[in-house]
Protein backbone atom coordinates (compact mmCIF):
# COMPACT_ATOMS: atom_id res chain seq x y z
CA UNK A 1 45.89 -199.50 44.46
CA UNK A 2 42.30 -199.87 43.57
CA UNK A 3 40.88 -203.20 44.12
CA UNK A 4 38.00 -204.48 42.11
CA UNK A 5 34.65 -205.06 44.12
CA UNK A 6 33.72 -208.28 44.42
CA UNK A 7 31.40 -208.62 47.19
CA UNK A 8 28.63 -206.34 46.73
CA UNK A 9 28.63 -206.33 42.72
CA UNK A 10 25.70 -207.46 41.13
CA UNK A 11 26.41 -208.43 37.75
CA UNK A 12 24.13 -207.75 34.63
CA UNK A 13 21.59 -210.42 34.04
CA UNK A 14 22.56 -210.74 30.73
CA UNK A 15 25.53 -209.83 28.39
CA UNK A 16 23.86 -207.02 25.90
CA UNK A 17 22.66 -207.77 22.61
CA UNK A 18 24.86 -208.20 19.93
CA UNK A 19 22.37 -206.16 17.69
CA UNK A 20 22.96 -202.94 16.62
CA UNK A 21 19.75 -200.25 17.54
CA UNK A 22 19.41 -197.82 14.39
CA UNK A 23 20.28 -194.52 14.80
CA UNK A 24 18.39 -191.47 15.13
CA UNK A 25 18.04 -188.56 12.78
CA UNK A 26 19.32 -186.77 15.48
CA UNK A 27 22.70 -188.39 15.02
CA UNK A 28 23.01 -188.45 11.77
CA UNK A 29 22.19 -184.89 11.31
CA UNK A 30 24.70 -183.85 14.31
CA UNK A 31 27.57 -185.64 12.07
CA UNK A 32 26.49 -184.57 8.75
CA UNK A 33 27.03 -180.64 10.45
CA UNK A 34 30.47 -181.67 12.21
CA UNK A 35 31.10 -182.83 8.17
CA UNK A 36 29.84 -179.38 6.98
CA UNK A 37 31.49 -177.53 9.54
CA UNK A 38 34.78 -179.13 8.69
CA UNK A 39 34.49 -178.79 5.06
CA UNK A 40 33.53 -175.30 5.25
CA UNK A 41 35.57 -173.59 8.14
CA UNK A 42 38.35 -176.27 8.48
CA UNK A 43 37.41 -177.01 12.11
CA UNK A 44 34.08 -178.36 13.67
CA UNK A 45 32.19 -175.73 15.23
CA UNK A 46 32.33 -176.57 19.43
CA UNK A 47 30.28 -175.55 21.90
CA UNK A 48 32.10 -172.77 24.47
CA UNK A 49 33.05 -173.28 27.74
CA UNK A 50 30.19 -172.54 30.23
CA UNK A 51 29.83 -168.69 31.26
CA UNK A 52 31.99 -168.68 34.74
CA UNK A 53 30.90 -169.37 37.46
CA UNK A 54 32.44 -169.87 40.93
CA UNK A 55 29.44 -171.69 42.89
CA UNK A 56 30.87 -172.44 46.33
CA UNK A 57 34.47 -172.16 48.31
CA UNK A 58 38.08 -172.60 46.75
CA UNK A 59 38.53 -176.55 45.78
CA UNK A 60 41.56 -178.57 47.58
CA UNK A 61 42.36 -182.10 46.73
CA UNK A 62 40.66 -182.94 50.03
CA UNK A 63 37.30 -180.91 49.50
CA UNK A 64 36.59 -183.21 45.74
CA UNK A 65 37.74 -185.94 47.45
CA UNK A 66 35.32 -185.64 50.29
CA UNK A 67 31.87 -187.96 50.59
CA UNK A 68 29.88 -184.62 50.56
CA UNK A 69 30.90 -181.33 49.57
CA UNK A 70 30.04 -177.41 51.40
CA UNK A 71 26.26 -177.29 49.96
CA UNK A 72 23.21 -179.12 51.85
CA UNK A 73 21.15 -181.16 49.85
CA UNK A 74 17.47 -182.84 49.31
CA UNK A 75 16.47 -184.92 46.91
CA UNK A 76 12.77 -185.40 45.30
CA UNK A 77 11.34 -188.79 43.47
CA UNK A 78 10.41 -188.64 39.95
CA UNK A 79 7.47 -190.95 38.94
CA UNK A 80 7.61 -193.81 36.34
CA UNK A 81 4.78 -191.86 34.75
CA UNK A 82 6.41 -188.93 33.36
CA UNK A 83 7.07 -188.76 29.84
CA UNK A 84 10.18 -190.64 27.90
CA UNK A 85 11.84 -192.30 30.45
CA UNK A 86 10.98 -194.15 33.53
CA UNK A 87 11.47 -191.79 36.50
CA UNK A 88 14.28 -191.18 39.29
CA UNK A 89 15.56 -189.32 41.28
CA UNK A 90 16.40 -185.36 41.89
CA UNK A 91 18.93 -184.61 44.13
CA UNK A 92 19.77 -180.89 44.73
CA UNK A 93 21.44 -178.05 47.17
CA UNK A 94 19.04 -176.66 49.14
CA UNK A 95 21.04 -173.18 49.03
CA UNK A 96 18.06 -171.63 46.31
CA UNK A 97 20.49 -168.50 46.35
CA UNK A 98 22.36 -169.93 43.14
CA UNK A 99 21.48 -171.59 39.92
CA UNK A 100 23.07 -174.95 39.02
CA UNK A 101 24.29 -176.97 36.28
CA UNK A 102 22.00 -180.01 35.79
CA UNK A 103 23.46 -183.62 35.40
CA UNK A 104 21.62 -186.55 34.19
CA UNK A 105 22.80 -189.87 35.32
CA UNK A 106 21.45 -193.25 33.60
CA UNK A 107 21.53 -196.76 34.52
CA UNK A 108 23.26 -200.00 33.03
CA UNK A 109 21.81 -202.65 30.77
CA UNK A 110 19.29 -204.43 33.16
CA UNK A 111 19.65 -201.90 36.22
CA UNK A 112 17.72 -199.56 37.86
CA UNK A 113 18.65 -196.16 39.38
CA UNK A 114 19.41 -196.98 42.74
CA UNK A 115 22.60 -198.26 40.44
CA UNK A 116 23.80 -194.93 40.81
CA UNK A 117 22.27 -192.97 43.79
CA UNK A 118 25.77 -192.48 45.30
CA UNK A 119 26.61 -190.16 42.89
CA UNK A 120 23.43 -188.17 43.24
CA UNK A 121 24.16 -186.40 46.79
CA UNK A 122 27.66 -186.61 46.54
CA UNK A 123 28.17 -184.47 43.15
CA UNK A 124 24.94 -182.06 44.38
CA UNK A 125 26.61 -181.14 47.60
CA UNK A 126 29.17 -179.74 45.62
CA UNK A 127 26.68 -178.06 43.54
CA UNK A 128 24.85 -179.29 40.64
CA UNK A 129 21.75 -180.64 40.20
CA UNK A 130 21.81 -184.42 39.81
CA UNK A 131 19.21 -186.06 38.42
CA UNK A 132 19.35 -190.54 38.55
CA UNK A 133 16.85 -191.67 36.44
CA UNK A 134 15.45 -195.05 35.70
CA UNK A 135 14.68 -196.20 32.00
CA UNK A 136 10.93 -197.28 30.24
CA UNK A 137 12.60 -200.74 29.98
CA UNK A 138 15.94 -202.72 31.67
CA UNK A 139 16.69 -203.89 28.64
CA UNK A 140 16.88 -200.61 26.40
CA UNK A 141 19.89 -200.03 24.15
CA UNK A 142 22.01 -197.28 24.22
CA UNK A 143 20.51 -195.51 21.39
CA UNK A 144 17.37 -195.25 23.74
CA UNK A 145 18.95 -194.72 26.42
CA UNK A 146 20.75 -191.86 25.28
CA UNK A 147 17.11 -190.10 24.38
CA UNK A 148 15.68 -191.18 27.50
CA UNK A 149 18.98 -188.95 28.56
CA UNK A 150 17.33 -186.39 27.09
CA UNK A 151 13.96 -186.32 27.48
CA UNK A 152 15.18 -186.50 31.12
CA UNK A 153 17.52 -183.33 31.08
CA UNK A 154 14.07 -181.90 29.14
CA UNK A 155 12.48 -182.22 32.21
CA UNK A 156 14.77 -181.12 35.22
CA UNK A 157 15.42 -178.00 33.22
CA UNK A 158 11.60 -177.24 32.27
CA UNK A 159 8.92 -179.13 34.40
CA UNK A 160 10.51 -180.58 37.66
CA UNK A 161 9.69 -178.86 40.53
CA UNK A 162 13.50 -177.89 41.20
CA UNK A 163 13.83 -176.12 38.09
CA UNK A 164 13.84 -172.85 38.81
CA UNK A 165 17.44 -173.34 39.84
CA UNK A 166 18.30 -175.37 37.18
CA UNK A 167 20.22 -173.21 34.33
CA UNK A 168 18.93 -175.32 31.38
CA UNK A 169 22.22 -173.75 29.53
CA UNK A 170 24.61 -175.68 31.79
CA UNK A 171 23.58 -179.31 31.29
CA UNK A 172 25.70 -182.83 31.29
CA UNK A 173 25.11 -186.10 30.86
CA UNK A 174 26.81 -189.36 32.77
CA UNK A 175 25.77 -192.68 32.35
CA UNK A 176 27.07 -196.18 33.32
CA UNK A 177 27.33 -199.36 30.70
CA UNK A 178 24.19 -199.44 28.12
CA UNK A 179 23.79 -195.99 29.85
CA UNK A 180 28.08 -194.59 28.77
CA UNK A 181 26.73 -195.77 25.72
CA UNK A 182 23.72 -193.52 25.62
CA UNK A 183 25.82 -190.57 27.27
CA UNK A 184 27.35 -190.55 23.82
CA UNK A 185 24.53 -191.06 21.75
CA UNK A 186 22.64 -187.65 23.27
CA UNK A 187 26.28 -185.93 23.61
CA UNK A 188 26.84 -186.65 19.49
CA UNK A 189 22.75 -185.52 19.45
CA UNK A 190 23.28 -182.25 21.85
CA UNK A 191 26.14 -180.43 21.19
CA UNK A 192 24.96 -177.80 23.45
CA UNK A 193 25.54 -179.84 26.32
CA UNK A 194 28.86 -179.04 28.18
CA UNK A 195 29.84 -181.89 29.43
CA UNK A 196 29.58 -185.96 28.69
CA UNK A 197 31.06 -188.73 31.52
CA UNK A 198 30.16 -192.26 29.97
CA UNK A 199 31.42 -194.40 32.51
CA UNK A 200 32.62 -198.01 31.53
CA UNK A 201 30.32 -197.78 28.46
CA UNK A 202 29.12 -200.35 26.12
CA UNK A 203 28.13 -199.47 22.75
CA UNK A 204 28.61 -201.16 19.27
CA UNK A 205 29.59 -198.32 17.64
CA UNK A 206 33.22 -197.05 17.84
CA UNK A 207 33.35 -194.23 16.10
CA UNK A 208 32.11 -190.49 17.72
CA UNK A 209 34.07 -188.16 16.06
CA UNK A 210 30.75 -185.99 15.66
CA UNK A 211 30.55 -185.13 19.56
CA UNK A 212 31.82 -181.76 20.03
CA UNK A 213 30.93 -181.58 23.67
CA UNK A 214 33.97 -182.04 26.78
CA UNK A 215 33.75 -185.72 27.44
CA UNK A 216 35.77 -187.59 30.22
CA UNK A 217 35.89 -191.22 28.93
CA UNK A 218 36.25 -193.61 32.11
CA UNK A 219 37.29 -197.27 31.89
CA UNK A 220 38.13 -200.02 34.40
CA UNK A 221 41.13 -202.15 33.90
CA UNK A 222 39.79 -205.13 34.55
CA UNK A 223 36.54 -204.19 32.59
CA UNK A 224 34.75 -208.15 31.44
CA UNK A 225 31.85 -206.92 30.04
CA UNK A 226 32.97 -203.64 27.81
CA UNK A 227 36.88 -204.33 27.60
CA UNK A 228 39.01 -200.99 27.62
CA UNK A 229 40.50 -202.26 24.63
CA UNK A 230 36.93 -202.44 23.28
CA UNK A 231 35.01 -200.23 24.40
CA UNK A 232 36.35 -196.75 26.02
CA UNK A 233 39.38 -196.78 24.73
CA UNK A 234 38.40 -196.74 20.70
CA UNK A 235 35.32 -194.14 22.42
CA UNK A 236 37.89 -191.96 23.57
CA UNK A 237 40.58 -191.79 19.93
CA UNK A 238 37.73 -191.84 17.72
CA UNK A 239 36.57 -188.35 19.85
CA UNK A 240 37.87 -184.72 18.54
CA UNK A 241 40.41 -183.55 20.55
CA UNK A 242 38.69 -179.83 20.62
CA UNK A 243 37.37 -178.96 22.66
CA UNK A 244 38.58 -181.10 25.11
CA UNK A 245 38.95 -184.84 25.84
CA UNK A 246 40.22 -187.43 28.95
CA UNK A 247 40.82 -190.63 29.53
CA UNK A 248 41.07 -192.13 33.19
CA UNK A 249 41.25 -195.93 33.41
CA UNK A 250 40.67 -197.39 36.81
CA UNK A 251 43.63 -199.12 38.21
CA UNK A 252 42.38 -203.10 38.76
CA UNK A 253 38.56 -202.27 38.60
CA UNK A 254 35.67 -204.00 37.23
CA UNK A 255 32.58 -203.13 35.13
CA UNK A 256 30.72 -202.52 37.88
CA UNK A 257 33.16 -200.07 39.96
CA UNK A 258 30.40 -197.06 38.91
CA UNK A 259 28.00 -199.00 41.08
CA UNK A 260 29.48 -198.53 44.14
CA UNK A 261 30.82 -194.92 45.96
CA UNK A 262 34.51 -194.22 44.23
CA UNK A 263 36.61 -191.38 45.50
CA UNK A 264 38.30 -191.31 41.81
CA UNK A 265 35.53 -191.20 40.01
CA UNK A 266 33.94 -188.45 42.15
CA UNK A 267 36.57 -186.65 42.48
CA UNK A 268 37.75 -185.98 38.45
CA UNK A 269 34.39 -186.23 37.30
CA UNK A 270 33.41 -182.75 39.95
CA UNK A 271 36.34 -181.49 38.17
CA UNK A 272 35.56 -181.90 34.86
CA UNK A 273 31.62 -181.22 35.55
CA UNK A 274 33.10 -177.89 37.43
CA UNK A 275 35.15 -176.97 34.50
CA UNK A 276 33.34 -177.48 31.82
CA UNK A 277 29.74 -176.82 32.91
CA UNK A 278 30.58 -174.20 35.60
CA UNK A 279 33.33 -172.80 33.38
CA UNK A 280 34.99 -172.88 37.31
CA UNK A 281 38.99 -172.57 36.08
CA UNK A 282 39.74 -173.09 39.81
CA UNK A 283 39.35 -176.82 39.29
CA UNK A 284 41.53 -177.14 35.97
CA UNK A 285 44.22 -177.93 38.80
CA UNK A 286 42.85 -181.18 39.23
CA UNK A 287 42.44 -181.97 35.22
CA UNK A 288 45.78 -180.12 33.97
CA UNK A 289 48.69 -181.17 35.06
CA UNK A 290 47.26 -184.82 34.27
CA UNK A 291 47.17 -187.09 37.46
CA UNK A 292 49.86 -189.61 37.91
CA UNK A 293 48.71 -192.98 36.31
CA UNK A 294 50.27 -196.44 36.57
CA UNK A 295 51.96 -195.77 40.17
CA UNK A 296 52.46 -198.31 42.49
CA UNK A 297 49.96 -196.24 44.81
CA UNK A 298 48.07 -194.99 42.11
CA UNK A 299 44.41 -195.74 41.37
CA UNK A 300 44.48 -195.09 37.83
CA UNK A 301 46.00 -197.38 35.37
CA UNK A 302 46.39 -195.01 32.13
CA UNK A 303 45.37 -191.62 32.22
CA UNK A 304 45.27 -189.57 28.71
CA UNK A 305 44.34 -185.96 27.22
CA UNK A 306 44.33 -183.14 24.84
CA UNK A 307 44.10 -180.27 26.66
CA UNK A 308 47.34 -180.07 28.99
């Protein structure tokens, strides 16, 4: 079974303000289409599954589970100086013979990047660019943090000096706490992005039935700070199920299990990044049937979904 990390956690300085950031005209305009689109067509209008693209060797259960994956990487710092957010960063294959789907990563309530630098080499060495950024302030909500999001996937796509393998039409966002919450703030913003991960996310509001992008919900059983019960579990019902939708729960984890390097996260969060952004079907093996949850030697608690 999992076990929680105690030793090397570092918990949030503070438990995150109670008050509710406005929302963007951004979001309300991306749920007053999803409205439209309902009441005119019967169904919301969803982005498509990525153009395929099979970027590196045939996946095993061994090769996702892996620290690194078949593709070389370097990675590149980001000043604090660029615009709308606070710098990171860039981690990327080396192999310039392909173009890659770009992932943004942001921080938790009162953390910085280096939060989440595990995940940087370990999902680009299975190809994607990974970009972990740091935010203008600690203490941003998730409403900002989710436009910090995208200002940052602006960037890798546009003006970092790694973009000209960057397809800007294959783009995710992942984020951790404050920064799960803003991964659905700029996924309900962006529907054109094809894939969301919030990863034990805080956020006041409940309710995202506007996102129509794939998003893998991920909660820790033992969550203190953003309760499944909460927090990613009310994220993950109040989500369409089209075009596709997961829930993995972390069997005896903690907020901060994102923090540190975790096989299961890694490993179904390649997958879904692979299906949905590469449009890779090889690794719907991994997604569909759905992975045994609640096993003595399992490592996830509750597993759900809609598309299996």
């Amino acid at each position: 079974m999992f076990a929680p990390n105690t030793t090397a956690e570092q918990p949030e300085a503070a438990t995150p303000s109670a008050a509710s950031p406005s929302r963007g005209p951004l979001h309300t305009a991306g749920r007053i289409a999803v409205t439209l689109a309902l009441a005119l067509g019967g169904t919301a209008a969803v982005s498509a599954p990525a153009q395929a693209d099979e970027i590196g060797p045939d996946p095993s259960e061994e090769s996702i589970e892996a620290p690194t994956g078949p593709f070389d990487t370097d990675d590149e710092d980001v000043s604090s100086l660029v615009s709308g957010f606070g710098g990171g960063t860039i981690y990327y294959p080396t192999d310039d013979s392909h173009t890659y789907g770009g992932v943004v990563v942001a921080p938790g309530y009162t953390a910085s990047s280096s939060s989440m630098s595990w995940l940087g080499p370990r999902l680009a060495s299975q190809g994607f660019v990974v970009f972990t950024i740091d935010t203008n302030s600690r203490y941003d909500q998730p409403a900002s943090r989710g436009r910090q999001i995208g200002a940052a996937l602006d960037y890798l796509a546009d003006s970092s000096d790694v973009s000209d393998i960057v397809d800007g039409d294959r783009m995710a966002a992942m984020g951790h706490s404050m920064g799960g919450g803003g991964t659905l703030e700029i996924a309900e913003d962006r529907p054109e992005l094809k894939a969301a991960i919030p990863l034990t996310a805080w956020n006041l509001d409940k309710s995202w039935g506007g996102v129509s992008v794939p998003t893998l919900v991920v909660g820790a059983e033992n969550d203190s700070v953003a309760s499944v019960q909460s927090h990613s579990i009310p994220f993950y019902e109040s989500l369409p199920s089209s075009p596709g939708k997961a829930y993995l729960e972390l069997d005896g984890a903690s907020h901060f299990a994102p923090n540190l390097s975790n096989t299961t996260i890694a490993k179904y969060s390649i997958s879904w990044l692979k299906l949905y952004v590469d449009g890779d079907q090889r690794y719907e093996q991994f997604l569909c049937p759905p992975p045994d949850s609640g096993g003595l030697f399992s490592d996830i608690s509750d597993y759900r979904e809609t598309n299996c």
